[in-house]
PDB file of N, CA and C in Angstrom:
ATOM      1  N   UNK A   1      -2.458 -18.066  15.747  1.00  0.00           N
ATOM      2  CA  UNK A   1      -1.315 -17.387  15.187  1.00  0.00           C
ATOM      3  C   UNK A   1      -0.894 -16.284  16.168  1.00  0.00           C
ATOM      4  N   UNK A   2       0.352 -16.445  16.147  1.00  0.00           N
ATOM      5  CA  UNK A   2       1.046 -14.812  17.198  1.00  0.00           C
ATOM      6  C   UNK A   2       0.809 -13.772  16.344  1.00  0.00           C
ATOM      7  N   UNK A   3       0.912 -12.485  17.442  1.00  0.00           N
ATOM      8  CA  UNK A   3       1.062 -11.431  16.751  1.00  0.00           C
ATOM      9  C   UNK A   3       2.338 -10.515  15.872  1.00  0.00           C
ATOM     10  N   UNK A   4       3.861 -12.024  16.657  1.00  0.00           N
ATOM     11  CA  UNK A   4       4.657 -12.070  15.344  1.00  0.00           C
ATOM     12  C   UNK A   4       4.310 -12.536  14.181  1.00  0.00           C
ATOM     13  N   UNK A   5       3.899 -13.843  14.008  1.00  0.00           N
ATOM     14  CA  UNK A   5       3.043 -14.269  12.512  1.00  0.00           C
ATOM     15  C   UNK A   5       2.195 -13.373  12.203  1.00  0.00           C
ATOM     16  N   UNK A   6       1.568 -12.710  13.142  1.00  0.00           N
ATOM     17  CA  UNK A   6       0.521 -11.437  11.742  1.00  0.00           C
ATOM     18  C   UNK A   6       1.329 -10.297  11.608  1.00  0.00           C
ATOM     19  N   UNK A   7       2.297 -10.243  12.071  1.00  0.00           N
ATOM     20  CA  UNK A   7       3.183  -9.129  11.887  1.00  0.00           C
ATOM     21  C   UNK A   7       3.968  -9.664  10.078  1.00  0.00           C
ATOM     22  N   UNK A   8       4.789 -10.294  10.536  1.00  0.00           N
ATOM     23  CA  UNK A   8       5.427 -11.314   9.512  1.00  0.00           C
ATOM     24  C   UNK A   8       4.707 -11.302   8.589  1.00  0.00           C
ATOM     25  N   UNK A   9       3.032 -11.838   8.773  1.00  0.00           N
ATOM     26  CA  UNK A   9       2.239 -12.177   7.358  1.00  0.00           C
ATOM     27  C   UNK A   9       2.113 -11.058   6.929  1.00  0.00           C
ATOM     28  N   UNK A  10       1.715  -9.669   7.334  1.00  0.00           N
ATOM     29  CA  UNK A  10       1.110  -8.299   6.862  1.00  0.00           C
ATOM     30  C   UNK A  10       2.433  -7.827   5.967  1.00  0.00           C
ATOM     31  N   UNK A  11       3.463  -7.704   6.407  1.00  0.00           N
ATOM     32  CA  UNK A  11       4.685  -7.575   6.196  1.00  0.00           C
ATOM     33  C   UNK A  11       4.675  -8.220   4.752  1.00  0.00           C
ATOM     34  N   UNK A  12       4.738  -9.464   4.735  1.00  0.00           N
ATOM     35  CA  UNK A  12       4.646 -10.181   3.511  1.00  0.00           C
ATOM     36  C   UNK A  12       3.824  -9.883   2.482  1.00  0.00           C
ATOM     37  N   UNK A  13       2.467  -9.771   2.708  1.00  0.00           N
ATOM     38  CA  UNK A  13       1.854  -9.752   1.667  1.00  0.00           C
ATOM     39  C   UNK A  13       1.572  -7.716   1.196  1.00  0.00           C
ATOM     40  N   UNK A  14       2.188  -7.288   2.243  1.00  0.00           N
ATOM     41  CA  UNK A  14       2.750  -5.481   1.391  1.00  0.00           C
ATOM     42  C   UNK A  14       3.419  -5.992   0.758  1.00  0.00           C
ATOM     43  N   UNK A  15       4.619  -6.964   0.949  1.00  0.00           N
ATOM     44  CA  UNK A  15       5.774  -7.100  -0.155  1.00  0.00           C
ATOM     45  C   UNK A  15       5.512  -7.518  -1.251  1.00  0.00           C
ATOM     46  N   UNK A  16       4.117  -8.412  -1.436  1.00  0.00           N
ATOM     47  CA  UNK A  16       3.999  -8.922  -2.681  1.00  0.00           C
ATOM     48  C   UNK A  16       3.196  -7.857  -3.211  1.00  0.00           C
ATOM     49  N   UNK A  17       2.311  -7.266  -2.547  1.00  0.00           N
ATOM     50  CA  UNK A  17       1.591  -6.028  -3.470  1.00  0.00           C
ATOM     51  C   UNK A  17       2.528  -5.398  -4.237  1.00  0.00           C
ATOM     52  N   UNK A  18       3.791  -4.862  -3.337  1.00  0.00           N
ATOM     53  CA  UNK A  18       4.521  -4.185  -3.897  1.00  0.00           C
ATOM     54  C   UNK A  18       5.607  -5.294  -5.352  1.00  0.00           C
ATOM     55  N   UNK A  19       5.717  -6.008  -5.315  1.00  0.00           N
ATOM     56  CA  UNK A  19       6.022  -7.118  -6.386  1.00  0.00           C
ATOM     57  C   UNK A  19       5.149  -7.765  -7.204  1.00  0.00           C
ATOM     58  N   UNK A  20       4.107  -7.072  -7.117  1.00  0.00           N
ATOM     59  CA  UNK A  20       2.987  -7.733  -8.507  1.00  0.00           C
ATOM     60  C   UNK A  20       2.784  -6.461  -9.181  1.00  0.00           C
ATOM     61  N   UNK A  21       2.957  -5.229  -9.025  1.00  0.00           N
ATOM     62  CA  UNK A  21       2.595  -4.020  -9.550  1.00  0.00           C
ATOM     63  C   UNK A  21       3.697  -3.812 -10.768  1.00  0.00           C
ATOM     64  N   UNK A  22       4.364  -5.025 -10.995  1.00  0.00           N
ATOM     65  CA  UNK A  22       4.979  -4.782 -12.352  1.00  0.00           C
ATOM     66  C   UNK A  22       4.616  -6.182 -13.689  1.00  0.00           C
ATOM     67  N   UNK A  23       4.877  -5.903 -14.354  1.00  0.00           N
ATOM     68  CA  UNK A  23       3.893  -6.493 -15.234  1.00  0.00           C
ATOM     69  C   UNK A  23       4.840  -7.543 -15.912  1.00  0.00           C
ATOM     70  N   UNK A  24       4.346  -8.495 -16.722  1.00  0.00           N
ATOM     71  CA  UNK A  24       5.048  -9.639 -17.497  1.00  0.00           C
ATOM     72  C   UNK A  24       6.390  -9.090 -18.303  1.00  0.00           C
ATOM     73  N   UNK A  25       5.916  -7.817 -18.910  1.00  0.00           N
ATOM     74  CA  UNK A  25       6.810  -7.520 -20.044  1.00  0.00           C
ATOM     75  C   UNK A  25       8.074  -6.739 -19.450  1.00  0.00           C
ATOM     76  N   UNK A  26       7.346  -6.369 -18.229  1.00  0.00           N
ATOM     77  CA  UNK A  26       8.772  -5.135 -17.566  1.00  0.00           C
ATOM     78  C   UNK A  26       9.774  -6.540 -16.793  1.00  0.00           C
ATOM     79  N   UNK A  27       9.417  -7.308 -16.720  1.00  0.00           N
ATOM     80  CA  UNK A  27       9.842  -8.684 -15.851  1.00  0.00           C
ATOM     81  C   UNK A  27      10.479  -9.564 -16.114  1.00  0.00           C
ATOM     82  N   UNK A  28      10.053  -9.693 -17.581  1.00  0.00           N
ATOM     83  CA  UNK A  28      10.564 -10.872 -18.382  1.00  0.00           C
ATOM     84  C   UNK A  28      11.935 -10.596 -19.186  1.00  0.00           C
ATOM     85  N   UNK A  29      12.846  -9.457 -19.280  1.00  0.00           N
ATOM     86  CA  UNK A  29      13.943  -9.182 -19.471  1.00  0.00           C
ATOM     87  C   UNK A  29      14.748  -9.263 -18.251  1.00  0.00           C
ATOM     88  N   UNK A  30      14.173  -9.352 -16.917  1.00  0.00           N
ATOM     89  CA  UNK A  30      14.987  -9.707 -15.469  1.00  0.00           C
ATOM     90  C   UNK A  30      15.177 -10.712 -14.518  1.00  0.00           C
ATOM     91  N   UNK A  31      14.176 -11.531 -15.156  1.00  0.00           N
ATOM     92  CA  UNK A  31      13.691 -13.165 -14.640  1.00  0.00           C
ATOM     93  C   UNK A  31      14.962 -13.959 -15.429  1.00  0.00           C
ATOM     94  N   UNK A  32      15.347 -14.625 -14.910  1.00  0.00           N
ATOM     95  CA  UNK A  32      15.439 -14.752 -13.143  1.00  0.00           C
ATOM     96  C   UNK A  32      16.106 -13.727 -12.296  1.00  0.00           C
ATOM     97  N   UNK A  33      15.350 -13.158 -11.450  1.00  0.00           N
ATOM     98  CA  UNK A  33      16.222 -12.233 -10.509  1.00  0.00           C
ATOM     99  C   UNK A  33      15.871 -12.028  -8.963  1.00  0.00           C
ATOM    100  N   UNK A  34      16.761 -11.728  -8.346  1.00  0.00           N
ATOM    101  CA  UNK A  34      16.321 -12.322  -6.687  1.00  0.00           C
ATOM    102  C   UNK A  34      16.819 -11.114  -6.013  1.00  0.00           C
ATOM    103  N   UNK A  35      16.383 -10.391  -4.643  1.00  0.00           N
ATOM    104  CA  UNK A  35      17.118  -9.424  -3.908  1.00  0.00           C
ATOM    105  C   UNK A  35      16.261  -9.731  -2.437  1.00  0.00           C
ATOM    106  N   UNK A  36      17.730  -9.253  -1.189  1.00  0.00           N
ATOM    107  CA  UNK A  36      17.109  -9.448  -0.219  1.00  0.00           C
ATOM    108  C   UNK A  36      17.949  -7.978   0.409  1.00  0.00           C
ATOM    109  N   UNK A  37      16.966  -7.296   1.625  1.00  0.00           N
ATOM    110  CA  UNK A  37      16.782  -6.185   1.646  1.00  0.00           C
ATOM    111  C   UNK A  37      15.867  -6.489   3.376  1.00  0.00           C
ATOM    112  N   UNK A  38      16.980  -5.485   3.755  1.00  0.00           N
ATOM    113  CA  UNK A  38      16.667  -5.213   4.916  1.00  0.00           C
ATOM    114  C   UNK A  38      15.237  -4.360   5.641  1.00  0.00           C
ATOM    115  N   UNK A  39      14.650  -4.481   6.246  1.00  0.00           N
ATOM    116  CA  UNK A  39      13.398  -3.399   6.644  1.00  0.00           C
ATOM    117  C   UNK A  39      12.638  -3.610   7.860  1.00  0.00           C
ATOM    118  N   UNK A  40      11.277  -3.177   7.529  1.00  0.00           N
ATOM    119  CA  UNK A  40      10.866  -3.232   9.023  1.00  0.00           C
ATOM    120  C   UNK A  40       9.224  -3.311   8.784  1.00  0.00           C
ATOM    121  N   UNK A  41       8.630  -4.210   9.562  1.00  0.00           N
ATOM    122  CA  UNK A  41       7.724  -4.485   9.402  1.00  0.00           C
ATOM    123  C   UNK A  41       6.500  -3.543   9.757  1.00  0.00           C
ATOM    124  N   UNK A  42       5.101  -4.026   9.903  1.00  0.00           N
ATOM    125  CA  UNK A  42       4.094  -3.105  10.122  1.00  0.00           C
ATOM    126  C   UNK A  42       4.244  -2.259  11.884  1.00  0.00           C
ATOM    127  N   UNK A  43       4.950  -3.427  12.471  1.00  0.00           N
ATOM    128  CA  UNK A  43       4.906  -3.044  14.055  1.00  0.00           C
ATOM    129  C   UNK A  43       6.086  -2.441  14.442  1.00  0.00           C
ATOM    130  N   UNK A  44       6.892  -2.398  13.571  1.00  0.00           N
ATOM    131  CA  UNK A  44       8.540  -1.828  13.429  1.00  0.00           C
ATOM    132  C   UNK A  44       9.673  -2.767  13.546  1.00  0.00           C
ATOM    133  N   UNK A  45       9.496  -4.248  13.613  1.00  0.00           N
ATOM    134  CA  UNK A  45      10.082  -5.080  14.024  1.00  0.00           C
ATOM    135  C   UNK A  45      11.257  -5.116  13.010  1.00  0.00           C
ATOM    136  N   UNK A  46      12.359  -4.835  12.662  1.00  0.00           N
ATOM    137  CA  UNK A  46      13.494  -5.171  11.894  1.00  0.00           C
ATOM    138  C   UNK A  46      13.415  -6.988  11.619  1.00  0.00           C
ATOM    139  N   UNK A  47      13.450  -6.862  10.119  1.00  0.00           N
ATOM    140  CA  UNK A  47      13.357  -7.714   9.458  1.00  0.00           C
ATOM    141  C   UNK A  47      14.371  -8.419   8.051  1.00  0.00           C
ATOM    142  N   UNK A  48      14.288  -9.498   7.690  1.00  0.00           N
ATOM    143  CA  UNK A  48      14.584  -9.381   5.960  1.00  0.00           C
ATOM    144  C   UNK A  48      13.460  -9.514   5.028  1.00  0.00           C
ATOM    145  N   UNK A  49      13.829  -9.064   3.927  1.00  0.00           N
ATOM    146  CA  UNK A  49      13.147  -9.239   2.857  1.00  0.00           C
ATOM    147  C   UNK A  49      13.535 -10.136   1.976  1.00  0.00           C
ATOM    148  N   UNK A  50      12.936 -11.402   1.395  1.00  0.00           N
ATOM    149  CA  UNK A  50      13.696 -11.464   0.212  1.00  0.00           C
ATOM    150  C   UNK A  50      12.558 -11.674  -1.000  1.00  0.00           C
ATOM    151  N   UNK A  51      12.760 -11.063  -2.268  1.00  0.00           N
ATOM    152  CA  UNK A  51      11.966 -11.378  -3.336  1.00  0.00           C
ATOM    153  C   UNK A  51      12.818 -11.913  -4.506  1.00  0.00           C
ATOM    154  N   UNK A  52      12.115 -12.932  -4.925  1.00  0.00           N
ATOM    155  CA  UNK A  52      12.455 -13.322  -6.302  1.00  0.00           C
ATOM    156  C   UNK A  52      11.681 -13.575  -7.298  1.00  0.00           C
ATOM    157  N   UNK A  53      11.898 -13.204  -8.600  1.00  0.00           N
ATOM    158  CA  UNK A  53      11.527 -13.650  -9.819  1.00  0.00           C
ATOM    159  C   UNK A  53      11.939 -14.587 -10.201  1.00  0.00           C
ATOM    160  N   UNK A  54      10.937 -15.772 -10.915  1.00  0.00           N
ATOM    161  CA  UNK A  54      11.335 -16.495 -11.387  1.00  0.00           C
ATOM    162  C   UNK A  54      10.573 -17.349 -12.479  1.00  0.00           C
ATOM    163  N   UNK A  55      11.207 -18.001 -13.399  1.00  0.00           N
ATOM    164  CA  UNK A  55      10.414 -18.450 -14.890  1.00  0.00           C
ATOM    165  C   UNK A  55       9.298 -20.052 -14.198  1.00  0.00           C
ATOM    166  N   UNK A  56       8.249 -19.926 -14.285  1.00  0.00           N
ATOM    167  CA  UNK A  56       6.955 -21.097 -13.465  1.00  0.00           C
ATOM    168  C   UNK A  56       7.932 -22.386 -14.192  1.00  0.00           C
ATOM    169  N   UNK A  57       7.449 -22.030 -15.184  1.00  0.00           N
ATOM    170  CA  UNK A  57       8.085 -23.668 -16.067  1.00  0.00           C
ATOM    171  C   UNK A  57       8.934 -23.725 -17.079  1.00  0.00           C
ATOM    172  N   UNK A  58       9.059 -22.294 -17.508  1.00  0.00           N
ATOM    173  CA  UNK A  58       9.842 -22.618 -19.151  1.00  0.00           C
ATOM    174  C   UNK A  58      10.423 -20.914 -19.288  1.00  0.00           C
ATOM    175  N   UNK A  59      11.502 -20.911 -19.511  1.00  0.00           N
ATOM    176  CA  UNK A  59      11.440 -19.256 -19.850  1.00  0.00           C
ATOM    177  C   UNK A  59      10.692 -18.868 -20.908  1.00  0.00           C
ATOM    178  N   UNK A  60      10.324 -17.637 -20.664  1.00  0.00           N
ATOM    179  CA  UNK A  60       9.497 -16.905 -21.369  1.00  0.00           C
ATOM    180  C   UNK A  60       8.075 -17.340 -20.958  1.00  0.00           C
ATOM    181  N   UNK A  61       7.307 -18.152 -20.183  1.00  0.00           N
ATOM    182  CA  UNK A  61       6.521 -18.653 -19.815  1.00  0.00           C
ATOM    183  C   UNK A  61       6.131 -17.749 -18.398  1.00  0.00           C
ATOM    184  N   UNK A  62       4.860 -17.857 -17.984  1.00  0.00           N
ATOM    185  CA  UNK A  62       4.841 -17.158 -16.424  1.00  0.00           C
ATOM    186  C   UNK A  62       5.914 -17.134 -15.953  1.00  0.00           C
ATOM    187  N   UNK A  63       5.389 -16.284 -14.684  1.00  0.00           N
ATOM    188  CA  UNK A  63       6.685 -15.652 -13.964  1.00  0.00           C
ATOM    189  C   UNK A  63       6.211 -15.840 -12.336  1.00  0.00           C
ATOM    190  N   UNK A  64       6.808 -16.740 -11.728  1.00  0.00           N
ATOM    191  CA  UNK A  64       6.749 -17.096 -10.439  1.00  0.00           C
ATOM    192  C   UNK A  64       7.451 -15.845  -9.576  1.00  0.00           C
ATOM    193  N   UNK A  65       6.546 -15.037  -8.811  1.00  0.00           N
ATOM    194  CA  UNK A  65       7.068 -14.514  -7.499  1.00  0.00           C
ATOM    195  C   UNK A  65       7.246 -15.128  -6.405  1.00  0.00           C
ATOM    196  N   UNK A  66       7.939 -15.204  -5.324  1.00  0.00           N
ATOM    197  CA  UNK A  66       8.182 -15.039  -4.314  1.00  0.00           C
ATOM    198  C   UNK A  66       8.895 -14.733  -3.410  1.00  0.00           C
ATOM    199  N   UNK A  67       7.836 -14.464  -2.283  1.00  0.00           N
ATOM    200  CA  UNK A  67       7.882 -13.539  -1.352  1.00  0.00           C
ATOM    201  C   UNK A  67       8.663 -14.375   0.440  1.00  0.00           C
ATOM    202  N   UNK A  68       9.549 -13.661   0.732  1.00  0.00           N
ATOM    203  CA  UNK A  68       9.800 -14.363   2.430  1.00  0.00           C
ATOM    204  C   UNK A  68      10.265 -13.416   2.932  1.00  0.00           C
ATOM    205  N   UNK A  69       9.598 -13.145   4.316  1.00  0.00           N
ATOM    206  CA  UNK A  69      10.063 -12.091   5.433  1.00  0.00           C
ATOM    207  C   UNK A  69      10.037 -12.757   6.529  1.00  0.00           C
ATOM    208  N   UNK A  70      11.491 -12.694   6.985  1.00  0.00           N
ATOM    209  CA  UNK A  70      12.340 -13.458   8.420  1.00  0.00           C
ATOM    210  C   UNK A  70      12.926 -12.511   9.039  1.00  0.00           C
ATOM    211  N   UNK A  71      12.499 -12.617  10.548  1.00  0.00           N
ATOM    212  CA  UNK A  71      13.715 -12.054  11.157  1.00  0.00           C
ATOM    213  C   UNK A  71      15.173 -12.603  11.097  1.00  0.00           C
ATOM    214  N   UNK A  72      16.659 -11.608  10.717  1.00  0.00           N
ATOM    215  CA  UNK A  72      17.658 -12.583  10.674  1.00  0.00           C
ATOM    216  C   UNK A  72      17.840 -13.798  11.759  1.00  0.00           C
ATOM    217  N   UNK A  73      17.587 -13.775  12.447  1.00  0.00           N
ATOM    218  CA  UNK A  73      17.874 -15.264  14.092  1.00  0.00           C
ATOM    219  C   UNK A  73      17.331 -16.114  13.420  1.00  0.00           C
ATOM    220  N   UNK A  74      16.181 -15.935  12.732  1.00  0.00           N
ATOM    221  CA  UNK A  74      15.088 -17.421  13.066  1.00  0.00           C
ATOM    222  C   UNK A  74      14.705 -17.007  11.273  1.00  0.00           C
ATOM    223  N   UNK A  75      15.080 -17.511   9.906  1.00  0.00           N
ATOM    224  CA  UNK A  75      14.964 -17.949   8.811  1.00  0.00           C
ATOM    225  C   UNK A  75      14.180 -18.640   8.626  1.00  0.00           C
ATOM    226  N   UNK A  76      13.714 -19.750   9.347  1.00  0.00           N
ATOM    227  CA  UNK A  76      12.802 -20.984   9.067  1.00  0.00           C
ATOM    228  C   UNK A  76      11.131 -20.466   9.209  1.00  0.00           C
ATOM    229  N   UNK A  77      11.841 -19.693  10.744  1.00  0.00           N
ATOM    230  CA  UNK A  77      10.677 -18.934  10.890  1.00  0.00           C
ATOM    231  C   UNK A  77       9.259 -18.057  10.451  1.00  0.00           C
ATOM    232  N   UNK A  78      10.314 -17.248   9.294  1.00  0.00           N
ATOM    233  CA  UNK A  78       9.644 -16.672   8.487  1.00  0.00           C
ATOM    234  C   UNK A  78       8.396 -16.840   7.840  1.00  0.00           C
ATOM    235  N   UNK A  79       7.760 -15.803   6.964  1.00  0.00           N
ATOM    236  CA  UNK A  79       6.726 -16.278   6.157  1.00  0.00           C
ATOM    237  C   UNK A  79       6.955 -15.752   4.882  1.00  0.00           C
ATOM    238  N   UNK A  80       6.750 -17.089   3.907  1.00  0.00           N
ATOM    239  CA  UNK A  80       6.784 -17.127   2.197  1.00  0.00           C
ATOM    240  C   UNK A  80       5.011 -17.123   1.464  1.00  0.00           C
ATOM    241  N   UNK A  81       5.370 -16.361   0.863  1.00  0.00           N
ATOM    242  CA  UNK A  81       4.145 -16.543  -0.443  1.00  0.00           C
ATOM    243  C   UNK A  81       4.864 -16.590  -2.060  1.00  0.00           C
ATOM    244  N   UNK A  82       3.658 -17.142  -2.432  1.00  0.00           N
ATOM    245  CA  UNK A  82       4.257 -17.112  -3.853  1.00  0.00           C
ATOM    246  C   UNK A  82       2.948 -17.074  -4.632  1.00  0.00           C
ATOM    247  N   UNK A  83       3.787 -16.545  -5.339  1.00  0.00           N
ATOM    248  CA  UNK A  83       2.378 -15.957  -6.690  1.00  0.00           C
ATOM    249  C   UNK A  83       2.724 -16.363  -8.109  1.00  0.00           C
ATOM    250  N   UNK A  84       1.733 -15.930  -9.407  1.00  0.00           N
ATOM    251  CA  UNK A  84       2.435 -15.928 -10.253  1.00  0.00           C
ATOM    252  C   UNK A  84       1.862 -15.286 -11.347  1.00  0.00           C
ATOM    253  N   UNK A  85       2.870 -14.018 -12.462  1.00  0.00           N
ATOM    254  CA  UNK A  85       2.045 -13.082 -13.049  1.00  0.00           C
ATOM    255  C   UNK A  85       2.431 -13.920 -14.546  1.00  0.00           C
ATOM    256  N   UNK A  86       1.203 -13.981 -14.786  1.00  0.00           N
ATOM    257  CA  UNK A  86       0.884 -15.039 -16.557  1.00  0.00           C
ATOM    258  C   UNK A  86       1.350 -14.147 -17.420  1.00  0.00           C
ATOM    259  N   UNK A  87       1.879 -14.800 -18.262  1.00  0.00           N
ATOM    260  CA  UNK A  87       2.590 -14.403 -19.546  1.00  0.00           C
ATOM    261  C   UNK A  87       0.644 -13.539 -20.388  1.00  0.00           C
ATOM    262  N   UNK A  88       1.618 -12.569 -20.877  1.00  0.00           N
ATOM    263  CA  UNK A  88       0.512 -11.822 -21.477  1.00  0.00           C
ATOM    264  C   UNK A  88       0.857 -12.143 -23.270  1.00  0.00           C
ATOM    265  N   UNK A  89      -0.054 -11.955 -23.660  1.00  0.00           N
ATOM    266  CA  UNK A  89      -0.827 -12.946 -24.667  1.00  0.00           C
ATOM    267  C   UNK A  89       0.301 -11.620 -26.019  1.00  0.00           C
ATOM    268  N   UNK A  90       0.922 -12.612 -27.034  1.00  0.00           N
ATOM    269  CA  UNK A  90       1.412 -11.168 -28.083  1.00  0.00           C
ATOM    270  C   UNK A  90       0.509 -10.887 -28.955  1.00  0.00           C
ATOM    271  N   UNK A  91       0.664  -9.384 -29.015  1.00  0.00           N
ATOM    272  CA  UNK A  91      -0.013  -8.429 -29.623  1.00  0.00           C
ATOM    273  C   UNK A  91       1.025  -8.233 -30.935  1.00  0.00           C
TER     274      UNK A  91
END
């Protein structure tokens, strides 16, 4: 792997830290929702961001994140993760 791909990957997976620190219930009134957002990675490299929320299988059901950070030139390039925060059980 280059030290653009570990740039890219580190990059990425801050973004998902920072996108799992909210919870089913704060989420599930905004799912489906998507934003992409300009920034800069661990090495300073200007980048995009994009995150989305989204319903796994059924609304109201988990909630699929994911994560992709590309430089604008090269999109394909990039690196995606995806996660997913489980529906919490009603109380």
């Amino acid at each position: 792997m280059s030290r653009l791909d570990d740039d890219l990957a580190e990059a990425a997976r801050d973004e998902m830290e920072r996108a799992l620190t909210l919870g089913w219930r704060e989420l599930a009134h905004h799912t489906p929702w998507g934003d992409t957002f300009e920034g800069f990675t661990p090495d300073g490299r200007a980048v995009c961001f994009e995150r989305s929320y989204l319903w796994e299988a059924a609304r109201g059901g988990d909630i699929r994140v994911e994560v992709h950070v590309y430089e604008s030139r090269s999109y394909e390039a990039g690196v995606r993760l995806t996660r997913a925060i489980r529906r919490e059980p009603a109380q």
